[in-house]
C-alpha atoms as a PDB file:
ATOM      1  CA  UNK A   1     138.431 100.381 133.109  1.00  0.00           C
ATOM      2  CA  UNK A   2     135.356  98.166 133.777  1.00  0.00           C
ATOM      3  CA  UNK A   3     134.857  95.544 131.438  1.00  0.00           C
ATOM      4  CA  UNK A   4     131.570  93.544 131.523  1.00  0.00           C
ATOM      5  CA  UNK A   5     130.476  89.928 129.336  1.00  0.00           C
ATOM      6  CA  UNK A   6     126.881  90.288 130.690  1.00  0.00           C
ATOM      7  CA  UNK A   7     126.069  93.923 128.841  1.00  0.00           C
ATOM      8  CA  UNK A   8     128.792  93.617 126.011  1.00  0.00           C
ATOM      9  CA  UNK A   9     130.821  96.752 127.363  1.00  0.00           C
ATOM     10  CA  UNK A  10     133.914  98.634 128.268  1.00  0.00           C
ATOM     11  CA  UNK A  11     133.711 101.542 130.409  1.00  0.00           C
ATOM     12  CA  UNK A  12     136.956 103.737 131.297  1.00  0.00           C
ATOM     13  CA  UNK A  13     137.533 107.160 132.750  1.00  0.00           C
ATOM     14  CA  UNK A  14     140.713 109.180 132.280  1.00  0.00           C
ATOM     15  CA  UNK A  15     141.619 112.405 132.506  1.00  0.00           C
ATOM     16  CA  UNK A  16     144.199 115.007 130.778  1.00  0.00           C
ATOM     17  CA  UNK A  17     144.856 118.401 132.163  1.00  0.00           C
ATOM     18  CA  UNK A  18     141.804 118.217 134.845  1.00  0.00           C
ATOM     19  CA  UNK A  19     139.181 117.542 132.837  1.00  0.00           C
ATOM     20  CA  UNK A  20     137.577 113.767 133.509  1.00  0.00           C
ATOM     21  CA  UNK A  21     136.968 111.787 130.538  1.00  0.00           C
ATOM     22  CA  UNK A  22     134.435 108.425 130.144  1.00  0.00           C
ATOM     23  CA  UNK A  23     134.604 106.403 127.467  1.00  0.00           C
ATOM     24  CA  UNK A  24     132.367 103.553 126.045  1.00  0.00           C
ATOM     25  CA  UNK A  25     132.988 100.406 123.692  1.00  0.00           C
ATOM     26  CA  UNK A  26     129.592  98.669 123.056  1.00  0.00           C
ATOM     27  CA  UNK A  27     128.464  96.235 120.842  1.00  0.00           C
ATOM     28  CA  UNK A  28     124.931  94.774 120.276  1.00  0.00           C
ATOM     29  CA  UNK A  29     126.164  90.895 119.990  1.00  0.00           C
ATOM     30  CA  UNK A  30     127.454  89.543 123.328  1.00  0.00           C
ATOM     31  CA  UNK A  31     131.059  88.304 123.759  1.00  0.00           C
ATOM     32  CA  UNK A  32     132.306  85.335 123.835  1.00  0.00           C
ATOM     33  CA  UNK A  33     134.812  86.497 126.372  1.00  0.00           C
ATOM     34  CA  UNK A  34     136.407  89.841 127.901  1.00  0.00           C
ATOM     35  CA  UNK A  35     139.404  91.425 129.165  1.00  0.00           C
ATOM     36  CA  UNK A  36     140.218  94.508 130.821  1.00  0.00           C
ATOM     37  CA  UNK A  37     140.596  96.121 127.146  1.00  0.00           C
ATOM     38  CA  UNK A  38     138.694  94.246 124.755  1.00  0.00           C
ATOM     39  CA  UNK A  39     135.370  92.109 124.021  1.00  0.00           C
ATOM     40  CA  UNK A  40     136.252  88.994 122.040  1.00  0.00           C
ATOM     41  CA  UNK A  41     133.239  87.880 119.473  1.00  0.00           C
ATOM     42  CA  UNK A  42     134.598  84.792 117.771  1.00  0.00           C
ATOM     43  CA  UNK A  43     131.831  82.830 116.081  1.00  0.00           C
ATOM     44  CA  UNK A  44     130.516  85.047 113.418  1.00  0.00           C
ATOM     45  CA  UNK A  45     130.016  83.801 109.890  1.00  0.00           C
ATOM     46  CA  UNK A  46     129.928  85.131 106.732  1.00  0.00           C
ATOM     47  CA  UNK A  47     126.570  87.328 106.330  1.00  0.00           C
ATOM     48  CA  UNK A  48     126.742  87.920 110.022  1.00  0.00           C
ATOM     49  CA  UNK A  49     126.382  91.657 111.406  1.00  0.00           C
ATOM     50  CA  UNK A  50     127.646  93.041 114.807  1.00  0.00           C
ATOM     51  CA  UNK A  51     126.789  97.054 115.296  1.00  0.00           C
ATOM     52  CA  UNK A  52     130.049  98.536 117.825  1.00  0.00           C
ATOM     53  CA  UNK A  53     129.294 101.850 119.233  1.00  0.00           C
ATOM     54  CA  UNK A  54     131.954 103.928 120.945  1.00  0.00           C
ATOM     55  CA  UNK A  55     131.322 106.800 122.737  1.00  0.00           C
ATOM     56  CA  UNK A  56     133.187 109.800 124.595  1.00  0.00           C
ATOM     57  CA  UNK A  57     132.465 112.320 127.087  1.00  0.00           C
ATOM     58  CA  UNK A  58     133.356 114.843 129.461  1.00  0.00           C
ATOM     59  CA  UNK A  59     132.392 118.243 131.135  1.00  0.00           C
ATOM     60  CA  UNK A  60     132.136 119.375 127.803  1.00  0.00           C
ATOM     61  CA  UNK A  61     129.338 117.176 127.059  1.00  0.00           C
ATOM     62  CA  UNK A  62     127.324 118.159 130.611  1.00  0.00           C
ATOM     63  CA  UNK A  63     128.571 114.960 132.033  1.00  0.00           C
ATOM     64  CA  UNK A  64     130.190 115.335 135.560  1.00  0.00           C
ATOM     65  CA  UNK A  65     130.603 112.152 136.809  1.00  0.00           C
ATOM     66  CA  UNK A  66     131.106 108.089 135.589  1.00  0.00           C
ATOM     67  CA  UNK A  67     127.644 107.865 136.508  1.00  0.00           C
ATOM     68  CA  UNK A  68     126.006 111.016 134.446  1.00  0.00           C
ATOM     69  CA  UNK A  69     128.313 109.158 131.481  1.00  0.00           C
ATOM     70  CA  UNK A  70     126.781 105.679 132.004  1.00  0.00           C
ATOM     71  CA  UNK A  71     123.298 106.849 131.901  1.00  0.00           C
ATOM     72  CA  UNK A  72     123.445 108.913 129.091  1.00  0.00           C
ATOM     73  CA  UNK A  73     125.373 105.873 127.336  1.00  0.00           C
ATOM     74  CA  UNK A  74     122.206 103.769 128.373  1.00  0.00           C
ATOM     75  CA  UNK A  75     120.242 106.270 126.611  1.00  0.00           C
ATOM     76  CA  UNK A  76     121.960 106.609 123.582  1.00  0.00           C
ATOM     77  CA  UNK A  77     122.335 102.573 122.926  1.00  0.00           C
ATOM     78  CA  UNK A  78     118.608 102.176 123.194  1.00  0.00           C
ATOM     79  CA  UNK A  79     118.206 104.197 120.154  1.00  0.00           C
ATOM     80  CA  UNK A  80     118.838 102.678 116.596  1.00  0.00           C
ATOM     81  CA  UNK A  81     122.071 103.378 114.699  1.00  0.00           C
ATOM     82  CA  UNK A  82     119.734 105.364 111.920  1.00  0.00           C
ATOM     83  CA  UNK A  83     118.474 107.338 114.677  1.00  0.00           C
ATOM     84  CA  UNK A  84     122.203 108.056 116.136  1.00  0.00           C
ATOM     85  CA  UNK A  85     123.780 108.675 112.858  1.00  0.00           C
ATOM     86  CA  UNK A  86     121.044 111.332 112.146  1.00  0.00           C
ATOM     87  CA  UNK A  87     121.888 113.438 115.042  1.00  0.00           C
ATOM     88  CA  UNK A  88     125.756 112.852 114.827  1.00  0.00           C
ATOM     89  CA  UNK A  89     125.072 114.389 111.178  1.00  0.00           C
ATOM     90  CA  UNK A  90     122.559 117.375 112.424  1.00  0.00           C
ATOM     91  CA  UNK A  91     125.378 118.142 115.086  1.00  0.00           C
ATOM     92  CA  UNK A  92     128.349 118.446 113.094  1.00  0.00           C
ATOM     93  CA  UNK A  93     126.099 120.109 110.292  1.00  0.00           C
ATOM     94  CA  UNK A  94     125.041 122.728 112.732  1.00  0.00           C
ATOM     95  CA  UNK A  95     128.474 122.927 114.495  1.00  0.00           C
ATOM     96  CA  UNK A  96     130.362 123.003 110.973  1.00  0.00           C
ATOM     97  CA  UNK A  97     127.681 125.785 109.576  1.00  0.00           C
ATOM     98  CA  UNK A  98     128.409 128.340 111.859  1.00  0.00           C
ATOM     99  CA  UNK A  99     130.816 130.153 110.570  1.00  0.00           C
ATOM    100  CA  UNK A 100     133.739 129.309 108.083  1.00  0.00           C
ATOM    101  CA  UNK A 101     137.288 130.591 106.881  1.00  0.00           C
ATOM    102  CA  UNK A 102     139.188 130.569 103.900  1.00  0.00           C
ATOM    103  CA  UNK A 103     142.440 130.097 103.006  1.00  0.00           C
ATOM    104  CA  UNK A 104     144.164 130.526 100.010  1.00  0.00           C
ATOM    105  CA  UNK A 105     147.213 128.195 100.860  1.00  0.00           C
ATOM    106  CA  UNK A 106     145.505 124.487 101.039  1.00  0.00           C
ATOM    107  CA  UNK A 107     147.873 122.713 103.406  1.00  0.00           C
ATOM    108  CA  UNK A 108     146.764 125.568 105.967  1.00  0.00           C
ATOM    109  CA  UNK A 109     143.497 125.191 105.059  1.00  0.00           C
ATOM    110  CA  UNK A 110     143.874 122.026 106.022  1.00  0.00           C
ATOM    111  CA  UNK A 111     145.648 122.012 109.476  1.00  0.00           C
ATOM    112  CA  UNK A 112     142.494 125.286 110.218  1.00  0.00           C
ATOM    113  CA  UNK A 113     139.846 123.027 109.509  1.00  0.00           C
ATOM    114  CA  UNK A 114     141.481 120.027 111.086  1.00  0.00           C
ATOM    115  CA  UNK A 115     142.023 121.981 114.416  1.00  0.00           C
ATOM    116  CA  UNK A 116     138.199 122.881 114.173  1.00  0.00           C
ATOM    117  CA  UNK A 117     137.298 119.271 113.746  1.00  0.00           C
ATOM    118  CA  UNK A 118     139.806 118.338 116.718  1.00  0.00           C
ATOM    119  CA  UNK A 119     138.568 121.126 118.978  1.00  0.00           C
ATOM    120  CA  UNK A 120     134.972 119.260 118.826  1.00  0.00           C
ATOM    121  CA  UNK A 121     135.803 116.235 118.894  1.00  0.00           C
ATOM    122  CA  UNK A 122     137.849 116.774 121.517  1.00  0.00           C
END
């Protein structure tokens, strides 16, 4: 876990079961100070906005490496939060619209589509 006061970032890597993970706290106001897990922004005032953007990625995502993750986190922060919320909405539109399944009982209903969600969001 790399944490940085100059670019207002966390990056980490992990892994479960062999598959590499990178993961991304970013914020658009810099830090007062940082730590290995957190960015600390302590003079805001009321009215005051801060925009936090965390991101995740693996193999899945056609990221192999910390660097391939870093990049395409470079990329993606460039681009406004309207901009990023419209894909993130196109994607799970397009990814929830493929195909569906009903079940009478609701509490498995529930648990189906929440194993969907999970399996995508990995």
């Amino acid at each position: 876990m790399r944490a940085s006061k100059k670019i207002s970032a966390i990056e980490y890597e992990y892994g479960i079961r062999k598959v590499t993970r990178s993961g991304f706290l970013w914020c658009d106001r810099a830090p007062d100070s940082v730590c290995d897990h957190s960015l600390h922004i302590t003079d805001l005032k009321p009215g005051d906005r801060i925009t936090k953007f965390v991101m995740m990625l693996d193999e899945t995502d056609g990221v192999s490496s910390g660097a391939a993750a870093t990049r395409r986190f470079k990329t993606l922060a460039a681009r406004s939060y309207s901009q990023l919320r419209a894909e993130h909405v196109k994607m799970w539109r397009e990814y929830s619209g493929k195909s569906s399944v009903q079940i009478p009982d609701k509490a498995l209903q529930y648990l189906f589509d929440l194993s969907v969600y999970v399996s995508k969001a990995h």
